[in-house]
N, C-alpha and C. Protein backbone atom coordinates (compact mmCIF):
# COMPACT_ATOMS: atom_id res chain seq x y z
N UNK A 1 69.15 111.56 46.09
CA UNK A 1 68.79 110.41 45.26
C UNK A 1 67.34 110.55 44.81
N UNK A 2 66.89 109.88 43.86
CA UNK A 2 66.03 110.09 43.13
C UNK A 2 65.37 109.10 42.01
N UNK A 3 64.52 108.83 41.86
CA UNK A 3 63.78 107.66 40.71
C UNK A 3 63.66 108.17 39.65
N UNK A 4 64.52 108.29 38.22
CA UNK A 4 63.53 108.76 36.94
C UNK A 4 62.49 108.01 36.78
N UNK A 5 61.82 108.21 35.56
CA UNK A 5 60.83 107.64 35.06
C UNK A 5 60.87 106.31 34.83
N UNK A 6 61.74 106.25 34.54
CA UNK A 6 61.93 104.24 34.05
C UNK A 6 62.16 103.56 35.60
N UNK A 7 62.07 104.22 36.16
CA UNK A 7 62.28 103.21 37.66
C UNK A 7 63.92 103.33 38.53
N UNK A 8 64.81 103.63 37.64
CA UNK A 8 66.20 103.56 37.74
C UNK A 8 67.19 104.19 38.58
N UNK A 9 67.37 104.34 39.70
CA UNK A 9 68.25 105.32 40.52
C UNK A 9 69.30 106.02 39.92
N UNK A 10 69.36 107.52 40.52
CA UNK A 10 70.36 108.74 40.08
C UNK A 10 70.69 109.15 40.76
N UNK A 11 71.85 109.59 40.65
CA UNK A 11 72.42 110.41 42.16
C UNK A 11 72.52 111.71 41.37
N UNK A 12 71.83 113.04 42.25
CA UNK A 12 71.59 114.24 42.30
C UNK A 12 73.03 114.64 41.86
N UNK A 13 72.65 116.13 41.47
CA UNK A 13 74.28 116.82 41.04
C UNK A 13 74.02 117.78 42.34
N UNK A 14 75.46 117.25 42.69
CA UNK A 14 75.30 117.97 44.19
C UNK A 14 77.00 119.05 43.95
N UNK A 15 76.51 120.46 44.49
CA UNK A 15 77.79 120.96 44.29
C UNK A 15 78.92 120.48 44.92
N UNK A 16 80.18 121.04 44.73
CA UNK A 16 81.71 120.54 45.57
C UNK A 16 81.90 120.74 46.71
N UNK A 17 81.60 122.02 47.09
CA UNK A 17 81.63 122.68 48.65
C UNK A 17 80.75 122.13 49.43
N UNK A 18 79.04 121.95 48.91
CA UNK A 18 78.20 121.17 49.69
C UNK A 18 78.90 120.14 49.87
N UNK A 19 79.14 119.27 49.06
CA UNK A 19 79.53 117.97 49.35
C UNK A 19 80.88 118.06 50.40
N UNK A 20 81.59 118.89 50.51
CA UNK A 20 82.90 118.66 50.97
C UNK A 20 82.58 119.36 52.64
N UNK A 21 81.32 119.79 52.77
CA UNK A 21 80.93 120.56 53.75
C UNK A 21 80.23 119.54 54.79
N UNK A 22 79.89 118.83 54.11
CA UNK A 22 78.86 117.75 54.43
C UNK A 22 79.61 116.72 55.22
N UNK A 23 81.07 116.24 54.32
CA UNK A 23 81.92 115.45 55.53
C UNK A 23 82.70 115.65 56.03
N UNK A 24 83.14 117.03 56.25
CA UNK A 24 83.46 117.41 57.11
C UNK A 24 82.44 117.76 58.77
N UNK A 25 81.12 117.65 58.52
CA UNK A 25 80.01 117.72 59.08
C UNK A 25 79.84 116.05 60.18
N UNK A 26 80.22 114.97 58.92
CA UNK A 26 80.10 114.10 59.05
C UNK A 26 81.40 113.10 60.40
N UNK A 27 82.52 113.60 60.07
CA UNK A 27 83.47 113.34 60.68
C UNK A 27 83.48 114.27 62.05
N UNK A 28 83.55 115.38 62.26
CA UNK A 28 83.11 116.18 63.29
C UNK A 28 82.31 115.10 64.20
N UNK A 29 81.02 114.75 63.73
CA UNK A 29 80.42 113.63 64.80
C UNK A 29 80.78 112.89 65.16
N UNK A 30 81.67 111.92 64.17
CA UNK A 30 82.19 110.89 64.48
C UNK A 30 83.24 111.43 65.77
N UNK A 31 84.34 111.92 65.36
CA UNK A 31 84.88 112.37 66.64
C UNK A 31 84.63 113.16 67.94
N UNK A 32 83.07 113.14 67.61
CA UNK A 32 82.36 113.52 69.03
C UNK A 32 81.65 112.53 69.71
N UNK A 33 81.42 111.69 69.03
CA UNK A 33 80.80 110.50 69.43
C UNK A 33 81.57 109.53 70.99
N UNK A 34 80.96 109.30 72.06
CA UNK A 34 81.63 109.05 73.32
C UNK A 34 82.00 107.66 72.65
N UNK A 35 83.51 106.97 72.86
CA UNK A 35 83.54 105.43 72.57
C UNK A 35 83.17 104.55 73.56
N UNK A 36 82.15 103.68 73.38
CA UNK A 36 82.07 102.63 74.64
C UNK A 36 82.83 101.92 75.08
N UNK A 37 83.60 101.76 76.33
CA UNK A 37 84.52 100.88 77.03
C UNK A 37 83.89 100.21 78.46
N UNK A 38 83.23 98.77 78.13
CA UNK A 38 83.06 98.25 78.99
C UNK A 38 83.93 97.45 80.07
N UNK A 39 84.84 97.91 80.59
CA UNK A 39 85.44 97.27 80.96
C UNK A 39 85.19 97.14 82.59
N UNK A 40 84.06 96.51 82.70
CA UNK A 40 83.52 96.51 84.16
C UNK A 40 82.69 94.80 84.23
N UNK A 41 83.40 94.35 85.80
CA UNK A 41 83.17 92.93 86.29
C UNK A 41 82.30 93.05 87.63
N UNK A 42 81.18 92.16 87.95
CA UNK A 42 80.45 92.37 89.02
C UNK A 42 80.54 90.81 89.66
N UNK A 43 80.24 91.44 90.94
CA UNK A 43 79.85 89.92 91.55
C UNK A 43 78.73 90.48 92.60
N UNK A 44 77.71 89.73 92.37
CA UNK A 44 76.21 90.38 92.66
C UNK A 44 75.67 88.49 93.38
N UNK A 45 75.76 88.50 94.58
CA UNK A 45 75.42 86.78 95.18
C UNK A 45 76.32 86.69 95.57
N UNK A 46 76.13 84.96 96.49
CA UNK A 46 77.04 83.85 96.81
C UNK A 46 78.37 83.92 95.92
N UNK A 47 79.42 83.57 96.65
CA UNK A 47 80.57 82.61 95.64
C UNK A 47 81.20 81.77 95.44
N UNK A 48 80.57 81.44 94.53
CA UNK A 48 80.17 79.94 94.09
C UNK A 48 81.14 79.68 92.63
N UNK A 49 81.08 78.17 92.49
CA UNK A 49 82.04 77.85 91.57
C UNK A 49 81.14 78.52 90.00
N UNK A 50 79.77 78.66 89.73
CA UNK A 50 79.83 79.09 88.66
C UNK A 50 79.87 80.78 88.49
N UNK A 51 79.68 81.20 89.33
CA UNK A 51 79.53 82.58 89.82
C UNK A 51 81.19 83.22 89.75
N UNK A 52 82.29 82.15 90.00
CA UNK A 52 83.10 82.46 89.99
C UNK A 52 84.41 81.98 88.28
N UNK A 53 83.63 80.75 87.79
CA UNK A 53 84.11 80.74 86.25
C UNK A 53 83.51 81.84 85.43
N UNK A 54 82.32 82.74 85.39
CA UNK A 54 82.15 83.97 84.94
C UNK A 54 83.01 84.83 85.30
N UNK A 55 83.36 85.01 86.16
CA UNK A 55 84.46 86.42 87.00
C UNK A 55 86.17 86.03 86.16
N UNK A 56 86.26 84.67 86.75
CA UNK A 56 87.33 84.47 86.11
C UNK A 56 87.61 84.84 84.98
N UNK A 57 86.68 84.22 84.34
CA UNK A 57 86.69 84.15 82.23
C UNK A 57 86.64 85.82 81.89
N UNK A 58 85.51 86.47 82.84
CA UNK A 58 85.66 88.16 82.21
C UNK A 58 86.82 88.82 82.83
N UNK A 59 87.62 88.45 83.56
CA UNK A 59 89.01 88.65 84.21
C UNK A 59 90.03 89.01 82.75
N UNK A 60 89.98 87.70 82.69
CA UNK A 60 90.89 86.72 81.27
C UNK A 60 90.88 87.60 80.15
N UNK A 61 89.46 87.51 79.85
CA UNK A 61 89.01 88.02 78.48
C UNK A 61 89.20 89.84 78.56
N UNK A 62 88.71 90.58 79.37
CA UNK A 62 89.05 91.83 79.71
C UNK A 62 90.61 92.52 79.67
N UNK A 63 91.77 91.14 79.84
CA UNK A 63 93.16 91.33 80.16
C UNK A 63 93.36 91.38 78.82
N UNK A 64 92.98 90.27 78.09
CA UNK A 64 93.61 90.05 76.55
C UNK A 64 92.49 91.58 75.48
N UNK A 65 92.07 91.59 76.17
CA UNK A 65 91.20 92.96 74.74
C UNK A 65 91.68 94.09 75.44
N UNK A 66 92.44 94.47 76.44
CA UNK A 66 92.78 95.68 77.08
C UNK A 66 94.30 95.93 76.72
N UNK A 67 94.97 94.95 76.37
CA UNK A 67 96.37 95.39 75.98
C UNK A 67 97.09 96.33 75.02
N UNK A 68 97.63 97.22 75.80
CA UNK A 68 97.64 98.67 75.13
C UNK A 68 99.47 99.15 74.59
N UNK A 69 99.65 99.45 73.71
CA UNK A 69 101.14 99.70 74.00
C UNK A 69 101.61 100.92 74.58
N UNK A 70 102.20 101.11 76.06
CA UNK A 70 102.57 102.29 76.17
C UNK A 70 103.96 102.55 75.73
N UNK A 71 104.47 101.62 75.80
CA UNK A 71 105.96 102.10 75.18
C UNK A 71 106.53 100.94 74.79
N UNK A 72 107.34 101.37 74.28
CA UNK A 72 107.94 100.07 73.47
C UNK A 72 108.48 98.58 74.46
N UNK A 73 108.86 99.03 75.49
CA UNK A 73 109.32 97.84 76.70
C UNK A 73 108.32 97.50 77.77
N UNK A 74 107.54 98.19 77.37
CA UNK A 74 106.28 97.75 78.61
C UNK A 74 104.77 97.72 77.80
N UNK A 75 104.18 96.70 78.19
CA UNK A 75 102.81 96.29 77.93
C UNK A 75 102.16 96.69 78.81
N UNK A 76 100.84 96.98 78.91
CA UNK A 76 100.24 97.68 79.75
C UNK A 76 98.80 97.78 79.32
N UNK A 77 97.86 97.56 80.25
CA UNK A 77 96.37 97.47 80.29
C UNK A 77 95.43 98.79 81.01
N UNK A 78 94.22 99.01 80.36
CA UNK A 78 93.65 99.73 80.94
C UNK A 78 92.76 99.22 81.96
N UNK A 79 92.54 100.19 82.58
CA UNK A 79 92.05 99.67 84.15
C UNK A 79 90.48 98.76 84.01
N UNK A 80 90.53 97.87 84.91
CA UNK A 80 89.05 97.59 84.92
C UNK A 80 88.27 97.15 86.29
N UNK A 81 87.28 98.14 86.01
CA UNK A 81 86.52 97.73 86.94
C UNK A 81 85.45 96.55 87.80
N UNK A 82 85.87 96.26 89.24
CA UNK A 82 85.00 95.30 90.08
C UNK A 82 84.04 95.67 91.10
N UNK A 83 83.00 95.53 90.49
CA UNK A 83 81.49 95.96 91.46
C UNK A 83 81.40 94.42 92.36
N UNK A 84 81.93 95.13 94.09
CA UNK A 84 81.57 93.99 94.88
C UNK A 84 80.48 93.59 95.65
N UNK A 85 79.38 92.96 96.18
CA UNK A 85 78.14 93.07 96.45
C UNK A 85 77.38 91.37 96.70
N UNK A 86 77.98 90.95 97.94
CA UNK A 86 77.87 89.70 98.29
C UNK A 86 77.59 89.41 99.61
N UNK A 87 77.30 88.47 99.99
CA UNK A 87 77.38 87.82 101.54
C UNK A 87 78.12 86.77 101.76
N UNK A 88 79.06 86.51 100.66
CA UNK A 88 80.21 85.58 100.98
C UNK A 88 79.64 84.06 99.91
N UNK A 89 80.88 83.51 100.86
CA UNK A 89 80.51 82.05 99.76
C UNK A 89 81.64 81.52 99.86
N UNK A 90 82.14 80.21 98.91
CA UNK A 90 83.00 79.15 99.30
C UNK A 90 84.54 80.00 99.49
N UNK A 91 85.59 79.44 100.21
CA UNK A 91 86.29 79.73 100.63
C UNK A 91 87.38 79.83 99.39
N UNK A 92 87.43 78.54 98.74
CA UNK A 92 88.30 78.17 97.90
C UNK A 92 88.04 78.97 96.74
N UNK A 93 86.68 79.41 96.21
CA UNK A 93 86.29 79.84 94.71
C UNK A 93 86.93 81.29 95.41
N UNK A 94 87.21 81.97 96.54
CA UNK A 94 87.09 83.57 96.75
C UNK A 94 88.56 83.43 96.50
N UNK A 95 89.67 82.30 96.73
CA UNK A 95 91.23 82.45 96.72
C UNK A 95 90.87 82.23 94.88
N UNK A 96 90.57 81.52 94.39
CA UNK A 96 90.62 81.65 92.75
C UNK A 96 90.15 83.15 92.10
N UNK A 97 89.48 83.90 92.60
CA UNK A 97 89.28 85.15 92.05
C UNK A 97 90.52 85.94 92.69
N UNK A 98 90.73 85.58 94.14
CA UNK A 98 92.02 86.87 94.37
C UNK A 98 93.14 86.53 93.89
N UNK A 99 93.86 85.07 93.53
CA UNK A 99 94.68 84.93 92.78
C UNK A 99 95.01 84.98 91.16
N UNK A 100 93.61 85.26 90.59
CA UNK A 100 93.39 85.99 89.11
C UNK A 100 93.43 87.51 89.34
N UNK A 101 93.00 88.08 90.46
CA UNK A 101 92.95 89.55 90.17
C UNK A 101 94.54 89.77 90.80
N UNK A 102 95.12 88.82 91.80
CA UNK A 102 96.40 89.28 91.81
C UNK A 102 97.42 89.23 90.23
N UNK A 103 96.77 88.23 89.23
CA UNK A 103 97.57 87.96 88.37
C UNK A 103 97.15 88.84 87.25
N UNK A 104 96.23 89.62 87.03
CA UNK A 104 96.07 90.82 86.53
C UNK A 104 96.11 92.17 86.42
N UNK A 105 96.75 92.59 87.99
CA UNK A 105 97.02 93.48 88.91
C UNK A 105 98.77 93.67 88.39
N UNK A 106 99.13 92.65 88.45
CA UNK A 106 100.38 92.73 87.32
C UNK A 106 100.96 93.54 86.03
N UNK A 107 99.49 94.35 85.29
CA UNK A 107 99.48 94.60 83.90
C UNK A 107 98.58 95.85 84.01
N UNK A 108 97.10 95.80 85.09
CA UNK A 108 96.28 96.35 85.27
C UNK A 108 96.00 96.85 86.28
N UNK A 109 95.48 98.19 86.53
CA UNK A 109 94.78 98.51 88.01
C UNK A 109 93.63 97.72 88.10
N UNK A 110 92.77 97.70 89.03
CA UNK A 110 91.49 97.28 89.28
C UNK A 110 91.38 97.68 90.29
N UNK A 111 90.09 98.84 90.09
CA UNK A 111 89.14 99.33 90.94
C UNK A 111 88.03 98.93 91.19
N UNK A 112 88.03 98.50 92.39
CA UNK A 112 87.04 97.46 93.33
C UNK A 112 85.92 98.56 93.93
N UNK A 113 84.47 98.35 93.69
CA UNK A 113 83.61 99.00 94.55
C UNK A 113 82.73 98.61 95.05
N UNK A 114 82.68 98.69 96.79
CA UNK A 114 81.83 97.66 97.59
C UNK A 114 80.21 98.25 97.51
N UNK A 115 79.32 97.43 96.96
CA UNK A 115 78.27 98.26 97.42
C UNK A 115 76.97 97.37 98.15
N UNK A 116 76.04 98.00 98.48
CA UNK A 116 75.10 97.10 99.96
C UNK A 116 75.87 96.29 100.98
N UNK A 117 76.33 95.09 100.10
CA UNK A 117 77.09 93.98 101.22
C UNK A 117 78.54 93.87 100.82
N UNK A 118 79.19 93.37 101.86
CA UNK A 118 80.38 93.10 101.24
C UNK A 118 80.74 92.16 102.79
N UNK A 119 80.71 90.86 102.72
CA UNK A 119 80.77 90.25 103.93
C UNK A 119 81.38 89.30 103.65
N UNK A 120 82.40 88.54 104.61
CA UNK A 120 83.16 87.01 104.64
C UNK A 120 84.12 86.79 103.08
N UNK A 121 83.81 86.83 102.31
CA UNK A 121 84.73 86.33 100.68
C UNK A 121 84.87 87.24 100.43
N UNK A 122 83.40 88.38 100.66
CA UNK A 122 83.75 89.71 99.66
C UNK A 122 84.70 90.75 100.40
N UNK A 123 85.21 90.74 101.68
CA UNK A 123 86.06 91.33 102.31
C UNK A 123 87.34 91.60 101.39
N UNK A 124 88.14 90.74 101.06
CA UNK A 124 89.37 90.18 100.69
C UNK A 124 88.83 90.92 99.31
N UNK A 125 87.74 90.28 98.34
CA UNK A 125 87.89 90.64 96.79
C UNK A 125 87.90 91.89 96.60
N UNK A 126 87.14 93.09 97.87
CA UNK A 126 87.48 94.38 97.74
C UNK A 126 88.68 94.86 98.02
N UNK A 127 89.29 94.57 99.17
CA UNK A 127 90.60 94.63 99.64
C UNK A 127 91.28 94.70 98.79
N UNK A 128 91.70 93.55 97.90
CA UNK A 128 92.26 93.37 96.90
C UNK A 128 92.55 94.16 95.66
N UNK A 129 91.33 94.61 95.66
CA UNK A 129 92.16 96.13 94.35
C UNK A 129 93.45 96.58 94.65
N UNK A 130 93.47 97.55 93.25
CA UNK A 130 94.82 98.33 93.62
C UNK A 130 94.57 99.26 94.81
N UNK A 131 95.32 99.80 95.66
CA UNK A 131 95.78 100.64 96.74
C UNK A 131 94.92 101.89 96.07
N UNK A 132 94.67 102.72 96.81
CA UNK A 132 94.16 104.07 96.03
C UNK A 132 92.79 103.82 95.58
N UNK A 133 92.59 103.10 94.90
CA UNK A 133 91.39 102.37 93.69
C UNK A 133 90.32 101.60 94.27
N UNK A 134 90.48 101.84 95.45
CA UNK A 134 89.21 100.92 96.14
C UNK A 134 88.23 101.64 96.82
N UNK A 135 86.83 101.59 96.15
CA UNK A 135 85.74 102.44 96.94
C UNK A 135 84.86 101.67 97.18
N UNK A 136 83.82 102.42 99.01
CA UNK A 136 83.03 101.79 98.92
C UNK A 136 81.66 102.62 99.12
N UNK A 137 80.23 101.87 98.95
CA UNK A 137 79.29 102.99 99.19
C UNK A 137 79.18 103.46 100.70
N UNK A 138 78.44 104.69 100.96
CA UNK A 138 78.15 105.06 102.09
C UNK A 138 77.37 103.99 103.33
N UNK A 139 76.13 103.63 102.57
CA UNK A 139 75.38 103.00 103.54
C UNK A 139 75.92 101.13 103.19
N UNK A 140 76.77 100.95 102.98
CA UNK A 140 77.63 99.52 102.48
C UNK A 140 77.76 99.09 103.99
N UNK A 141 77.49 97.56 104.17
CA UNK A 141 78.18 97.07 105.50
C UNK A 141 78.94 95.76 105.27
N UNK A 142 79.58 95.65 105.90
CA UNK A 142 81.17 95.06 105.49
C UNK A 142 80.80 94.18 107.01
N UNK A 143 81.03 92.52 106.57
CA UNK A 143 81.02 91.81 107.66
C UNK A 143 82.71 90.48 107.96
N UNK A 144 82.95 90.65 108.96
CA UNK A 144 84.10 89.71 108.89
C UNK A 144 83.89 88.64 109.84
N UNK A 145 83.76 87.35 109.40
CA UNK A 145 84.06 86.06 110.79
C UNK A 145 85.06 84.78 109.94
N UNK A 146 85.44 84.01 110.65
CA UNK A 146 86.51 83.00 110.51
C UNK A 146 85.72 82.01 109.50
N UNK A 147 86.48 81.84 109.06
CA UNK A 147 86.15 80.16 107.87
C UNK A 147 85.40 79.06 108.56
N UNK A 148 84.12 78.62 108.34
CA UNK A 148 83.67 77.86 108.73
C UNK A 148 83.31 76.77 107.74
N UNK A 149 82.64 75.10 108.27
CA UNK A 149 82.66 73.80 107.84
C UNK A 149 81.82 73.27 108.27
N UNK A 150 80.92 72.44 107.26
CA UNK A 150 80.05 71.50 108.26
C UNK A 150 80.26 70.03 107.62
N UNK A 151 81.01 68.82 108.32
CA UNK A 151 81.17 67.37 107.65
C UNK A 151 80.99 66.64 108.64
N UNK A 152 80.48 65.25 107.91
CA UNK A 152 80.34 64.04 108.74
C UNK A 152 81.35 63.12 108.06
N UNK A 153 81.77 61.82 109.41
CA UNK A 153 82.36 60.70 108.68
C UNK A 153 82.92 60.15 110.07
N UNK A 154 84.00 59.79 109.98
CA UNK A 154 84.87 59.34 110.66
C UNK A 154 85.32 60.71 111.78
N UNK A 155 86.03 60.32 112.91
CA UNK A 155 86.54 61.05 113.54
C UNK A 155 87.93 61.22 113.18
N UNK A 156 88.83 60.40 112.23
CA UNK A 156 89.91 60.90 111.27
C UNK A 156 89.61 61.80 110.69
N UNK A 157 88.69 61.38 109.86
CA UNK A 157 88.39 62.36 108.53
C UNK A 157 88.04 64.16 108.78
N UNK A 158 87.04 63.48 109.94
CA UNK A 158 86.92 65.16 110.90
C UNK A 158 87.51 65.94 111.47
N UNK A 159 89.41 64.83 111.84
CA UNK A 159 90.23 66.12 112.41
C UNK A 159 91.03 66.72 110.95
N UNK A 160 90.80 65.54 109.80
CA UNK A 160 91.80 65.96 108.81
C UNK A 160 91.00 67.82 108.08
N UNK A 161 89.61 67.21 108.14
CA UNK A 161 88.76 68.76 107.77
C UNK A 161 89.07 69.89 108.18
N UNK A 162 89.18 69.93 109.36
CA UNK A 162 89.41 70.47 110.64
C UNK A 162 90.89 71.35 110.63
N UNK A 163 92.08 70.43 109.72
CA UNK A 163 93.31 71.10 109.72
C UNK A 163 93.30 71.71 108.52
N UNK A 164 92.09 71.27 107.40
CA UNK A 164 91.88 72.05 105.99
C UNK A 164 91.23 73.41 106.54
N UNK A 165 90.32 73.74 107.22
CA UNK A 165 90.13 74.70 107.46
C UNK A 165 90.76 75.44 108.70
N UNK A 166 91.55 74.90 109.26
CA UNK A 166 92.66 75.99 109.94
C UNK A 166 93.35 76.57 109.32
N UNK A 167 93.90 75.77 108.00
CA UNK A 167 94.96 76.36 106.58
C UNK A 167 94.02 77.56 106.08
N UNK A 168 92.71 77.05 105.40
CA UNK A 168 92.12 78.13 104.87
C UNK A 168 92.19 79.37 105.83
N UNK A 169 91.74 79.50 107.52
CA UNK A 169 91.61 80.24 107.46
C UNK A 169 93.00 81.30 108.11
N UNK A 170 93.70 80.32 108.33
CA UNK A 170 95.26 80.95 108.46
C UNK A 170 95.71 81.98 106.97
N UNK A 171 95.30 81.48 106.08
CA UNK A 171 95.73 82.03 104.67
C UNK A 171 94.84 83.19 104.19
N UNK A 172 93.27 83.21 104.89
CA UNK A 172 92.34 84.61 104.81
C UNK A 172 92.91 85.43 105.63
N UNK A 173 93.47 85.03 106.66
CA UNK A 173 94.25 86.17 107.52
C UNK A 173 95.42 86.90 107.01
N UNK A 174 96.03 85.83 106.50
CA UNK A 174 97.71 86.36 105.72
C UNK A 174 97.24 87.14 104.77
N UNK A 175 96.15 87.19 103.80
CA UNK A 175 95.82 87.51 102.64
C UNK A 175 95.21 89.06 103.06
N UNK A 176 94.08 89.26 104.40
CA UNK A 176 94.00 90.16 104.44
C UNK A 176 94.70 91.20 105.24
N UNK A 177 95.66 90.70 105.70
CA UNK A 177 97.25 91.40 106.60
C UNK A 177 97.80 92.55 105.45
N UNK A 178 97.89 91.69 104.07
CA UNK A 178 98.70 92.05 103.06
C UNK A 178 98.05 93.02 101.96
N UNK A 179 96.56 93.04 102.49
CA UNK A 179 95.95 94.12 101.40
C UNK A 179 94.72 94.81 101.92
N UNK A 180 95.01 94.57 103.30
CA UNK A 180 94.82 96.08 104.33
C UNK A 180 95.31 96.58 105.36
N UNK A 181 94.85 97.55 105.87
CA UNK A 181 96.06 97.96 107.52
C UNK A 181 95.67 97.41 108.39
N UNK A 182 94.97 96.58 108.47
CA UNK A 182 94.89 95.14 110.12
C UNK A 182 96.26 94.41 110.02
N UNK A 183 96.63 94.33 111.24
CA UNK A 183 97.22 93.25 111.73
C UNK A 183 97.12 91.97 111.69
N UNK A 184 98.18 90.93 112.00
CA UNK A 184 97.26 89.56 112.25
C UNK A 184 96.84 89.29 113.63
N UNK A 185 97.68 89.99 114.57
CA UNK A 185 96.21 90.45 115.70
C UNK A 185 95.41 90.46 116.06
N UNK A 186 95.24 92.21 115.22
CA UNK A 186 93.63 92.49 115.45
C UNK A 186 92.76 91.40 114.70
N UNK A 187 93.38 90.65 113.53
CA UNK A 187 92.31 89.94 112.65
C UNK A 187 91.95 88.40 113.94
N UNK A 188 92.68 88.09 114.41
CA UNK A 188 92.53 87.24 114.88
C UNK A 188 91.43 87.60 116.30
N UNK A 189 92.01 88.14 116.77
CA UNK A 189 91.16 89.17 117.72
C UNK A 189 89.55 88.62 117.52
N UNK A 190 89.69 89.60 116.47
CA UNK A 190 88.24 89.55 115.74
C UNK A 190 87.21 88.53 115.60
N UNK A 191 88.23 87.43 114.67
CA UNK A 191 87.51 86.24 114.52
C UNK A 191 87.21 85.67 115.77
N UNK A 192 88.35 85.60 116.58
CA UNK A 192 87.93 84.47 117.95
C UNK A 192 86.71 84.58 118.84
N UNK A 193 85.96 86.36 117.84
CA UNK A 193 85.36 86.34 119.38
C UNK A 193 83.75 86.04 118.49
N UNK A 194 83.94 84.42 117.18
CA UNK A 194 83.40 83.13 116.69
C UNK A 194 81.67 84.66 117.21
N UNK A 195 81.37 85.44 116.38
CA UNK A 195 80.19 85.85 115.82
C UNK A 195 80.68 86.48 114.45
N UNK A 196 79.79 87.34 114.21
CA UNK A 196 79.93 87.97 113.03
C UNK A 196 80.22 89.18 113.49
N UNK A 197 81.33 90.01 112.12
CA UNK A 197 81.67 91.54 113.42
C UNK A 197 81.81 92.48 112.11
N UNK A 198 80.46 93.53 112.22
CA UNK A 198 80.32 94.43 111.15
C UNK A 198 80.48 95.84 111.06
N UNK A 199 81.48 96.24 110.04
CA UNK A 199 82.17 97.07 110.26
C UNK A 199 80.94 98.16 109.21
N UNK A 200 81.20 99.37 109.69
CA UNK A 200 80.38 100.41 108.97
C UNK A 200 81.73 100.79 107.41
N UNK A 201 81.42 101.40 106.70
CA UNK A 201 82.13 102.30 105.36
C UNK A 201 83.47 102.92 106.32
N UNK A 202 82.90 103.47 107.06
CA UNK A 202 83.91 104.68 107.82
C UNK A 202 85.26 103.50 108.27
N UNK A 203 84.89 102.48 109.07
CA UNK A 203 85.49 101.76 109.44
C UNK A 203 86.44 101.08 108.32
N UNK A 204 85.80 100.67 107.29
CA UNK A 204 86.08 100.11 106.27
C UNK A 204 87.30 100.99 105.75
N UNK A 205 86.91 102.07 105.70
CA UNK A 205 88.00 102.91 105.21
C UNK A 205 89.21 103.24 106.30
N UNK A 206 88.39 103.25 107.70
CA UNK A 206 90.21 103.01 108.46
C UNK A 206 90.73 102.02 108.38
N UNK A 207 90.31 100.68 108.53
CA UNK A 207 91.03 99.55 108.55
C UNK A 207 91.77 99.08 107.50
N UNK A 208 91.37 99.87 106.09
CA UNK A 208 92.21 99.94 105.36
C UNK A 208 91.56 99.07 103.99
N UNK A 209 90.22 98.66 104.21
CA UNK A 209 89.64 97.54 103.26
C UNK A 209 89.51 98.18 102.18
N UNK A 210 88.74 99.14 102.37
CA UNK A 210 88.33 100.44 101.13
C UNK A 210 89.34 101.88 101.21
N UNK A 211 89.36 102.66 99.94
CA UNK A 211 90.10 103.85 100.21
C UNK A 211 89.00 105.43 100.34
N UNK A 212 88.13 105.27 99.61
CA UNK A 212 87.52 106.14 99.70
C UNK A 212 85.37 105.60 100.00
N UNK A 213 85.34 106.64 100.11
CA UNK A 213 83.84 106.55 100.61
C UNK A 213 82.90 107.18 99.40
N UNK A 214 81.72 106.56 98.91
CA UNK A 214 81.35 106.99 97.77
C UNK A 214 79.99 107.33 97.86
């Protein structure tokens, strides 16, 4: 390109081959070019109800932009990834993320990876990946103890609390029976003996929480 004299833009006489050399030059890049696929969810803190409408919503939103056709009778998603990295948090917000990632686990893998902490809520949300698909880091420590409560009121009201969190934590047990190799046993075992009980990576990976070590 070029300005004549009067001010006016021209496009150069450019030969055929240059030109035809040129996008072919041009397209070459393009199909070298890496495509970005973000398809990665973190939980970095507490879990907490807003901590956990982010997880949810990029759950959601990740399911509906990932839908792929593999064949004509089956719908099917590409995998996405969960960076886990917590010290726990409410009981109830950790069953709303494992019952979204169970309901996406349906369509999608999800590969879960524990890294620094992974203690009390975040047990289960790593667990929870697909089978195979779950890693954690080397120096990662993984903590497990029973559902705990602190309320005042009445001494009704305090045994009714009391049977809310026997449910909850009857149902963290069932939940992690079913998406690692503990027992309800050993899990119980565990909890009763009411401290905190921290398992190293290695461990993590026998008991079945994580699959590989990273």
């Amino acid at each position: 390109m070029y300005l004549d004299k009067k001010g006016k833009t021209e496009k150069e006489d450019v030969p055929q081959e240059e030109e035809e050399e040129t996008r072919e030059q041009a397209a070459t890049i393009m199909v070298a070019a890496p495509e970005i696929d973000a398809r990665s969810i973190g939980l970095c803190g507490d879990v907490d109800e807003e901590k956990t409408a982010e997880i949810i919503g990029g759950f959601l939103a990740l399911r509906q932009s990932g839908l792929t056709l593999i064949n004509p009778d089956c719908l099917s998603q590409e995998p996405i990834e969960f960076i886990v990295s917590t010290t726990g948090g409410s009981a109830h917000d950790m069953f709303a993320i494992y019952d979204t990632m169970r309901l996406i686990k349906s369509t999608s893998e999800i590969h879960t990876v524990g890294l620094g902490k992974v203690m009390s809520a975040g047990v289960l949300l790593l667990s929870a990946g697909t089978k195979g698909r779950r890693a954690i880091g080397r120096n990662c420590r993984v903590m497990l103890h029973g559902v705990t409560g602190g309320h005042i009121g009445s001494i009704h009201n305090l045994e009714n609390e009391m049977d809310e969190i026997r449910w909850l934590q009857e149902r963290y047990i069932a939940a992690l029976v079913e998406e690692t190799d503990m027992t309800k046993r050993l899990l119980k075992k565990l909890i009763e003996r009411k401290v905190n009980v921290y398992l190293t990576a290695e461990e993590a990976v026998e008991y079945g929480i994580a699959d590989e070590i990273i």
